[in-house]
N, C-alpha and C. Protein backbone atom coordinates (compact mmCIF):
# COMPACT_ATOMS: atom_id res chain seq x y z
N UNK A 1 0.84 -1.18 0.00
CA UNK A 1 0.00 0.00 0.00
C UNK A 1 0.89 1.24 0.00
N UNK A 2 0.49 2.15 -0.93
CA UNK A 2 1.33 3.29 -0.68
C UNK A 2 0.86 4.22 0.41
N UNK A 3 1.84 5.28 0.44
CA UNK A 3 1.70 6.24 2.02
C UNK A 3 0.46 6.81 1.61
N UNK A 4 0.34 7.74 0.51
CA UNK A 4 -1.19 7.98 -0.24
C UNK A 4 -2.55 7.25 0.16
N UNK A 5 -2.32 6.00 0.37
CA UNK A 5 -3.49 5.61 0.09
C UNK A 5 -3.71 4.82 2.12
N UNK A 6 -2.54 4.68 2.47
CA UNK A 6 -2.59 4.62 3.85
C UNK A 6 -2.80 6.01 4.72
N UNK A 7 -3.02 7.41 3.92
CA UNK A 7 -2.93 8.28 4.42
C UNK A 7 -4.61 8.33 4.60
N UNK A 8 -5.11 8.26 3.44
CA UNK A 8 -6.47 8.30 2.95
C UNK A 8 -7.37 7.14 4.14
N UNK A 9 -6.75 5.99 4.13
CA UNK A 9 -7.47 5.24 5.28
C UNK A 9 -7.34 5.45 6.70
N UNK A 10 -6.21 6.09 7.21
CA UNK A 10 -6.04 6.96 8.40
C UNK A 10 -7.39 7.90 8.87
N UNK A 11 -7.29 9.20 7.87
CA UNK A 11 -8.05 9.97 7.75
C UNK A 11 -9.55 9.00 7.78
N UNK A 12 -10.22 8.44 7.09
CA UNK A 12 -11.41 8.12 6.53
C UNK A 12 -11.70 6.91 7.83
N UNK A 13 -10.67 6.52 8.60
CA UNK A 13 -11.30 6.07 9.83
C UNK A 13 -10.72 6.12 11.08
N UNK A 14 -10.17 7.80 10.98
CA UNK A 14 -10.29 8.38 12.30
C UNK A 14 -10.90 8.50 13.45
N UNK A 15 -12.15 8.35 12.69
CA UNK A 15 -13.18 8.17 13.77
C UNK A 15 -13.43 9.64 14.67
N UNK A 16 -14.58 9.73 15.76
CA UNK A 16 -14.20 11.37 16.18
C UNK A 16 -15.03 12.12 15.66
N UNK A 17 -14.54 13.33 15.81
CA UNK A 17 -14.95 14.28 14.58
C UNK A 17 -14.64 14.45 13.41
N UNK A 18 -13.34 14.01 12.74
CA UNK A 18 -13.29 13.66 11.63
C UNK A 18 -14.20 12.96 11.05
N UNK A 19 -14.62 11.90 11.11
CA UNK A 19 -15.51 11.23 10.45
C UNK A 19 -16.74 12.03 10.66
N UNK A 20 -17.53 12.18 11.95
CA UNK A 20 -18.88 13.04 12.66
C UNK A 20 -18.89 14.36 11.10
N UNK A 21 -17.65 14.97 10.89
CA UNK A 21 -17.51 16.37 9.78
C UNK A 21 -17.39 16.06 8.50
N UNK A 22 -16.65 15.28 8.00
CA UNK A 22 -16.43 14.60 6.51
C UNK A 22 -16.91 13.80 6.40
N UNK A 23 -17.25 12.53 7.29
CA UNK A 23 -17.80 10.84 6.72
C UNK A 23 -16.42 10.71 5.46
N UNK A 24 -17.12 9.88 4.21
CA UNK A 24 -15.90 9.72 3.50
C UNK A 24 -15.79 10.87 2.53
N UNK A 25 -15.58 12.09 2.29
CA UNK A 25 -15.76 13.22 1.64
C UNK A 25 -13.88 13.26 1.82
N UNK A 26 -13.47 12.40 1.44
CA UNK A 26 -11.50 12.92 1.18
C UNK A 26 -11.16 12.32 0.03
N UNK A 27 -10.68 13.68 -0.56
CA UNK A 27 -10.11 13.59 -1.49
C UNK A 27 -8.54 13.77 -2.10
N UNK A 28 -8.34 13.33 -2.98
CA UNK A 28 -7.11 13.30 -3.31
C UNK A 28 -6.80 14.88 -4.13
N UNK A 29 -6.23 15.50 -4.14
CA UNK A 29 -6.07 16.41 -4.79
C UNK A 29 -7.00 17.66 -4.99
N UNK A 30 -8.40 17.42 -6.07
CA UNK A 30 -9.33 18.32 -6.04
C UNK A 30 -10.63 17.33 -5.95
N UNK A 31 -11.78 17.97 -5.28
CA UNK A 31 -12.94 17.46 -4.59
C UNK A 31 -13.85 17.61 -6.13
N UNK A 32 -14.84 16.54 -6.39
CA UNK A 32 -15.62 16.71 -7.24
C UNK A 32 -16.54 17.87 -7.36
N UNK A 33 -17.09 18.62 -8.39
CA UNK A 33 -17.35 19.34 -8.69
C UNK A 33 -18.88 19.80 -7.78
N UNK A 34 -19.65 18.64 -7.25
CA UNK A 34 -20.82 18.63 -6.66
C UNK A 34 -20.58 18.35 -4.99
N UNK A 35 -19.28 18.17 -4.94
CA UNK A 35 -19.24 17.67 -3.19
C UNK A 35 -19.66 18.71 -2.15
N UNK A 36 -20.51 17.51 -1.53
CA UNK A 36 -20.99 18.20 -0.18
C UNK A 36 -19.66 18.93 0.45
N UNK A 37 -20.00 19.54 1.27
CA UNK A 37 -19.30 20.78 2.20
C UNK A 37 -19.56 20.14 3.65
N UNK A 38 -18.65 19.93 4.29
CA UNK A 38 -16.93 20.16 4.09
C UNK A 38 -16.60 18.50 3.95
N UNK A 39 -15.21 19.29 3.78
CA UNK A 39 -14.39 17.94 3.04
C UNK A 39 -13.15 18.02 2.91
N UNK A 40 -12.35 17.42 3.34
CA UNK A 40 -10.71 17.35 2.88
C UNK A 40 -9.76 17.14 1.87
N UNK A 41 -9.22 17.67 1.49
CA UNK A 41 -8.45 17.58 -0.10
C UNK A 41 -6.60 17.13 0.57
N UNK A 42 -6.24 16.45 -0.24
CA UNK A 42 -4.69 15.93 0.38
C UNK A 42 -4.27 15.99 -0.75
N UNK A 43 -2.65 16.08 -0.81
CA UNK A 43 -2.19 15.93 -1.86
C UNK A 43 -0.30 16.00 -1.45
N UNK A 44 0.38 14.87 -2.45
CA UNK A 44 1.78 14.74 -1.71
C UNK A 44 2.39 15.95 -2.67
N UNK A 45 3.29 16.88 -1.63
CA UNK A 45 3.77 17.64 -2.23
C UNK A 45 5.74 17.07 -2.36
N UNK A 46 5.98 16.55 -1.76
CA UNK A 46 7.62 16.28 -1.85
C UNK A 46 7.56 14.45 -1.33
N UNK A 47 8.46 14.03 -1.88
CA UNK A 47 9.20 13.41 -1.04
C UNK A 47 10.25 12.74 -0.79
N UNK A 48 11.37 12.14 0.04
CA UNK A 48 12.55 11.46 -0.05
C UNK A 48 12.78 10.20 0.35
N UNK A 49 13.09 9.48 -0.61
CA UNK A 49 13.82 8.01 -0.30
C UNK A 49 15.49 7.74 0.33
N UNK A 50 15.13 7.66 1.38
CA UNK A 50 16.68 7.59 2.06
C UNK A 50 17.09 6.07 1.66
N UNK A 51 18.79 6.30 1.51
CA UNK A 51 19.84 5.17 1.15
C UNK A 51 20.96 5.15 1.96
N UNK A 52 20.81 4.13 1.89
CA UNK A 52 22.51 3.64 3.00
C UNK A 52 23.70 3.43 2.08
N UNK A 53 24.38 2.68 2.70
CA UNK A 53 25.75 2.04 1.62
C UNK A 53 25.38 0.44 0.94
N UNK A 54 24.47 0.24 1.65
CA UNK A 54 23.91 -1.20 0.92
C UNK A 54 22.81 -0.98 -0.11
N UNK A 55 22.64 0.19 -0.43
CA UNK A 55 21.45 0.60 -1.38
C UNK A 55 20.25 1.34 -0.52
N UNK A 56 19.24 0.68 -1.25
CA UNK A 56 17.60 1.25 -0.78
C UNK A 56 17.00 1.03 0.97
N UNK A 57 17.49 1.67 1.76
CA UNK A 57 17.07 1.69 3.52
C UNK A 57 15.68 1.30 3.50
N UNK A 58 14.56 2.04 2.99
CA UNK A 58 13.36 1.61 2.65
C UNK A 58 12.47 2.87 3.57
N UNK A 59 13.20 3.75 4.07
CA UNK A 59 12.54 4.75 4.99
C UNK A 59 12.71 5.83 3.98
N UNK A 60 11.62 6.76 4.41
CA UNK A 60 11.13 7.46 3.02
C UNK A 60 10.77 8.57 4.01
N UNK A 61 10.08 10.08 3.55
CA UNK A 61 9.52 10.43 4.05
C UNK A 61 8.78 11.61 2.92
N UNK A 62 7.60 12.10 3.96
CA UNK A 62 6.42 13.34 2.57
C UNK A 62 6.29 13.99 3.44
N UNK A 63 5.93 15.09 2.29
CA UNK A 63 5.36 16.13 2.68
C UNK A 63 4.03 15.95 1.88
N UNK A 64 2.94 16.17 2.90
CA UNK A 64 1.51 15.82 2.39
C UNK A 64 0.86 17.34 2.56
N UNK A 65 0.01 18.17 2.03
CA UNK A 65 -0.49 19.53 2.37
C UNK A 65 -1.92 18.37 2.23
N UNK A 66 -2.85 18.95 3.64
CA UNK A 66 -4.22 18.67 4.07
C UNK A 66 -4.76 19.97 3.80
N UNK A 67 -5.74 20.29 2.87
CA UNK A 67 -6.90 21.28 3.20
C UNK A 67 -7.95 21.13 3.38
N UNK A 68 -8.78 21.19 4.55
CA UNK A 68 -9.83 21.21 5.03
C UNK A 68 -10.93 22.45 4.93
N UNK A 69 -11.77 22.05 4.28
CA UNK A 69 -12.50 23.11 3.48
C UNK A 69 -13.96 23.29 4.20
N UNK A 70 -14.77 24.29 4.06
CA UNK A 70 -15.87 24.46 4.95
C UNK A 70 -16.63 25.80 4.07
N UNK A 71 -18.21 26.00 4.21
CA UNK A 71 -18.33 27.02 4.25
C UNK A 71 -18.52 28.25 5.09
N UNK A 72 -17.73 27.96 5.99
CA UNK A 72 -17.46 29.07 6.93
C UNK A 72 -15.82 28.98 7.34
N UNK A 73 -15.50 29.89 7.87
CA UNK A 73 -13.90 30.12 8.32
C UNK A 73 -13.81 29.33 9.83
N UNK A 74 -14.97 29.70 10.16
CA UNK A 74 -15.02 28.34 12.01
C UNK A 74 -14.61 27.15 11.54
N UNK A 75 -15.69 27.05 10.58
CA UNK A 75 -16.21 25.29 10.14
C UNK A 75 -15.02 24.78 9.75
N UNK A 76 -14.00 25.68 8.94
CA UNK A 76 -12.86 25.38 8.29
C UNK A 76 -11.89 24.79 9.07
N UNK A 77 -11.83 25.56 10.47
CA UNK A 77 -11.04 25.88 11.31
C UNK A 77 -11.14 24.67 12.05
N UNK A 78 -12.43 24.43 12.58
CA UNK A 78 -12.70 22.75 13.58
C UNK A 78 -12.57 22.05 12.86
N UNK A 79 -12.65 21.86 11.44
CA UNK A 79 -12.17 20.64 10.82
C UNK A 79 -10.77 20.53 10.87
N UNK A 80 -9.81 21.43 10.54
CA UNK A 80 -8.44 21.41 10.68
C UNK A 80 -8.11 20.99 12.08
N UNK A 81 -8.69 21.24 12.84
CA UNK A 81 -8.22 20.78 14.27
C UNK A 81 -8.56 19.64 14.60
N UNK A 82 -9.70 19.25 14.13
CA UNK A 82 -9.73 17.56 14.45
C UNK A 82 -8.68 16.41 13.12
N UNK A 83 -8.21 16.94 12.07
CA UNK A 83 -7.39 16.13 11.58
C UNK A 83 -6.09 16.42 12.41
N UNK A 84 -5.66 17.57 12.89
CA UNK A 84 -4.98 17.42 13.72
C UNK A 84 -4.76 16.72 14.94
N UNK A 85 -5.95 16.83 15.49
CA UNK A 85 -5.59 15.88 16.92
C UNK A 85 -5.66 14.86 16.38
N UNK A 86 -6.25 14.10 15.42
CA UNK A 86 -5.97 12.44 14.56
C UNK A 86 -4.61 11.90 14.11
N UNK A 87 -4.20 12.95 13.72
CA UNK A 87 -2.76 12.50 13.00
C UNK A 87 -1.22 13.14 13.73
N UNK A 88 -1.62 14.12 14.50
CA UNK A 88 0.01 14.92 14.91
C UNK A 88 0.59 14.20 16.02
N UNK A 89 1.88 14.22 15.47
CA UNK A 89 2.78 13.38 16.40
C UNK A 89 2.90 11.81 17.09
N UNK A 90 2.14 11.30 15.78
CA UNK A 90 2.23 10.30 15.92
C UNK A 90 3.16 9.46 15.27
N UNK A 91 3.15 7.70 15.83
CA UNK A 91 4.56 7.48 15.50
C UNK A 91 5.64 6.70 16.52
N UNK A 92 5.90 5.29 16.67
CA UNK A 92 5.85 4.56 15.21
C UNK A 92 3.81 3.79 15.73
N UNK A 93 3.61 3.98 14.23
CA UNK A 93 2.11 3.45 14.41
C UNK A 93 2.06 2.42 12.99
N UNK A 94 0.99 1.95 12.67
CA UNK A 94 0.57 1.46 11.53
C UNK A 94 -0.63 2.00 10.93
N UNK A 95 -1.19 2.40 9.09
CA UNK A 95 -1.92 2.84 8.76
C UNK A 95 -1.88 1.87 7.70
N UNK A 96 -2.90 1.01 8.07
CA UNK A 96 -3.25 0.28 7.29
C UNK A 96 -2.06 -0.95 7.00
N UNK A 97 -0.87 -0.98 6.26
CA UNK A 97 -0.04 -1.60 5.79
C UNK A 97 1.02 -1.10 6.39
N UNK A 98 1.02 0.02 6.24
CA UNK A 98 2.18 0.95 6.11
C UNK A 98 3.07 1.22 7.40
N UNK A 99 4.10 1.22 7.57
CA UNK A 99 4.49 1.74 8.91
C UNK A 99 5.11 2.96 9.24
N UNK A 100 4.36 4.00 10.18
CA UNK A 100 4.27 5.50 9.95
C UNK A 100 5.72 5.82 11.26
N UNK A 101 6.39 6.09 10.95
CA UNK A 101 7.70 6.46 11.67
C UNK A 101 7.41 7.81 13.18
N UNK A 102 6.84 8.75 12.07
CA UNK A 102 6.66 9.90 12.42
C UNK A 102 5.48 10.67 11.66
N UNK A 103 4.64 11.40 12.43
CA UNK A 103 3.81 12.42 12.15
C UNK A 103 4.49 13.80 12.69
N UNK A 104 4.37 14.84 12.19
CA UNK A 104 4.40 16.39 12.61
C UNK A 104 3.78 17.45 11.83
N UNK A 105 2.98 18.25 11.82
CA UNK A 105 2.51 19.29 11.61
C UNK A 105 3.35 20.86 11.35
N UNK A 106 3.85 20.87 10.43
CA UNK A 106 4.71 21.63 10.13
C UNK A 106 4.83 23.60 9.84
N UNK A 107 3.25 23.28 9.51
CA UNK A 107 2.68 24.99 9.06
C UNK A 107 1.35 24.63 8.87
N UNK A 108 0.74 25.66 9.28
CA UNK A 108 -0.41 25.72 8.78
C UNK A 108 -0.98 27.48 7.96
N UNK A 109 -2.13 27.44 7.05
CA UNK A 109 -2.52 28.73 7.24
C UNK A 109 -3.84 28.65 6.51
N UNK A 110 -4.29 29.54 6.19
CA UNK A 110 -5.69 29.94 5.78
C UNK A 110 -5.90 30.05 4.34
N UNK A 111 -6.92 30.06 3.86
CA UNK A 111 -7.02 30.12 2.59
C UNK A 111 -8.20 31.21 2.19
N UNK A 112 -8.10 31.65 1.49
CA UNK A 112 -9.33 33.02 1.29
C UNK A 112 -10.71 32.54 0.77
N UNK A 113 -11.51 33.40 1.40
CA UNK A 113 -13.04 32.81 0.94
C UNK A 113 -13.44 32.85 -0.42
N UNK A 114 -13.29 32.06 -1.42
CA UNK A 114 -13.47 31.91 -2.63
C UNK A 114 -15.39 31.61 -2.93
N UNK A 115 -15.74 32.57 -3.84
CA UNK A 115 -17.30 32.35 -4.41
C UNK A 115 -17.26 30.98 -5.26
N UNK A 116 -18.28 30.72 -5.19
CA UNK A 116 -18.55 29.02 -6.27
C UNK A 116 -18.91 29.80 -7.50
N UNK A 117 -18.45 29.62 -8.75
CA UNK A 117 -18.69 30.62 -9.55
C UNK A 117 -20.25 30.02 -10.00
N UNK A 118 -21.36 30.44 -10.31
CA UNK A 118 -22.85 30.61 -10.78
C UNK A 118 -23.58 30.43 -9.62
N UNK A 119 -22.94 30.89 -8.98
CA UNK A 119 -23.44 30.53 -7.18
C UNK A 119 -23.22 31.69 -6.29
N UNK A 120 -23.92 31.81 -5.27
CA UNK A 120 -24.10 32.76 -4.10
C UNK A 120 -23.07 32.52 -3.00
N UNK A 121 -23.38 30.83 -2.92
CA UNK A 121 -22.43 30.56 -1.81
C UNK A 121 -20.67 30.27 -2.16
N UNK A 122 -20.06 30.14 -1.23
CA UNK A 122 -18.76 30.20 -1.62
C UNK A 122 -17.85 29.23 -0.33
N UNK A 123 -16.75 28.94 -0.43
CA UNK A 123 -16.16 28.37 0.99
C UNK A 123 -14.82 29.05 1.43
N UNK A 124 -14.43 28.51 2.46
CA UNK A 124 -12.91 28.83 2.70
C UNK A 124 -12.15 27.60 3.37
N UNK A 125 -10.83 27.67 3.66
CA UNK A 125 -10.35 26.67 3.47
C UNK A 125 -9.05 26.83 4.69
N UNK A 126 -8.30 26.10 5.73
CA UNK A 126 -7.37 25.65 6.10
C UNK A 126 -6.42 25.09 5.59
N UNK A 127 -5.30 25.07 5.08
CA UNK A 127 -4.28 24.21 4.42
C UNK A 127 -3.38 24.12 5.24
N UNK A 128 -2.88 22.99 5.84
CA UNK A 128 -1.61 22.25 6.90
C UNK A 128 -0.80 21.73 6.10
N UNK A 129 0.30 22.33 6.31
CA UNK A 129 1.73 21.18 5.80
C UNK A 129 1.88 19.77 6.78
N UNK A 130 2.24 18.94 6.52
CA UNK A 130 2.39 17.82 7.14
C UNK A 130 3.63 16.84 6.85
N UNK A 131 4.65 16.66 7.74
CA UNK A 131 6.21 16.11 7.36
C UNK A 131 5.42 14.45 7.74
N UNK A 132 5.84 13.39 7.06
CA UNK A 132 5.17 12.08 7.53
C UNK A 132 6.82 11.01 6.93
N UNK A 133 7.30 10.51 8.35
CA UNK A 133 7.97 9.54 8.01
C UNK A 133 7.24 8.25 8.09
N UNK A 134 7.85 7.57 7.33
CA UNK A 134 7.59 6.04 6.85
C UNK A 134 8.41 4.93 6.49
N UNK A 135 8.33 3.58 6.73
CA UNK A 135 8.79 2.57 6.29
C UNK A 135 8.08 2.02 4.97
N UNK A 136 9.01 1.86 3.63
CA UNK A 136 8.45 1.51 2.13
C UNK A 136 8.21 0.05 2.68
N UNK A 137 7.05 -0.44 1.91
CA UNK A 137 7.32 -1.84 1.64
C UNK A 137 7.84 -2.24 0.63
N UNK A 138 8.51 -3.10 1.46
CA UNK A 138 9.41 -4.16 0.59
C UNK A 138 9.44 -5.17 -0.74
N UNK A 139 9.59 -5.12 -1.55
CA UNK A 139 9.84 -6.30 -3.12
C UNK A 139 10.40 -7.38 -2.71
């Protein structure tokens, strides 16, 4: 399983308020065009495969950006905080397959209230950086 998709099953059974706010509304990248409000968007922005002198170590690590989206700046805001208390600083754990080294929360910030274009309503958004070490599986 990749970290992606162990990230995605983390999230999606957090349980909490995560689930109580999103249910399964996470998405990879960008949210479908009709999705209910609110909802989480993930997406890997970096990452590194560490090597030893014997080759491939198998410890890796990402940078994942979480935005948690809402139509309000509160709504935005308690959702960001409950993926936070789900995922920060955790470590060594398992997600799904995967074995998660390290969690940390690196930055966070806000995102501006954007209109839905042919629409009245509009949302805003939280975006968290997120550093995530990991163990690759193995071939």
């Amino acid at each position: 399983m990749s970290i992606e998709a162990a990230l995605y099953a983390k999230l999606a059974t957090a349980g909490g308020a995560v689930a109580n706010l999103v249910g399964a509304r996470i998405y990879p990248i960008r949210a479908p065009q009709d999705a209910a409000m609110p909802y989480i968007l993930f997406q890997r922005i970096s990452g590194l495969h560490e090597h030893s002198h014997d080759g491939i170590s198998g410890l890796a690590e990402a940078r994942f950006q979480i935005t948690s989206v809402a139509t309000t700046y509160l709504a935005a805001g308690a959702l960001a905080e409950a993926v936070r208390l789900a995922i920060d600083g955790q470590g060594p754990v398992t997600w799904s397959t995967v074995i998660v080294c390290s969690v940390f929360l690196e930055n966070d910030s806000d995102e501006p209230y954007e209109v839905i274009p042919g629409s009245e309503a509009g949302y805003v958004g939280v975006r968290q950086d997120w550093q995530i070490a990991y163990q690759e599986a193995q071939a």
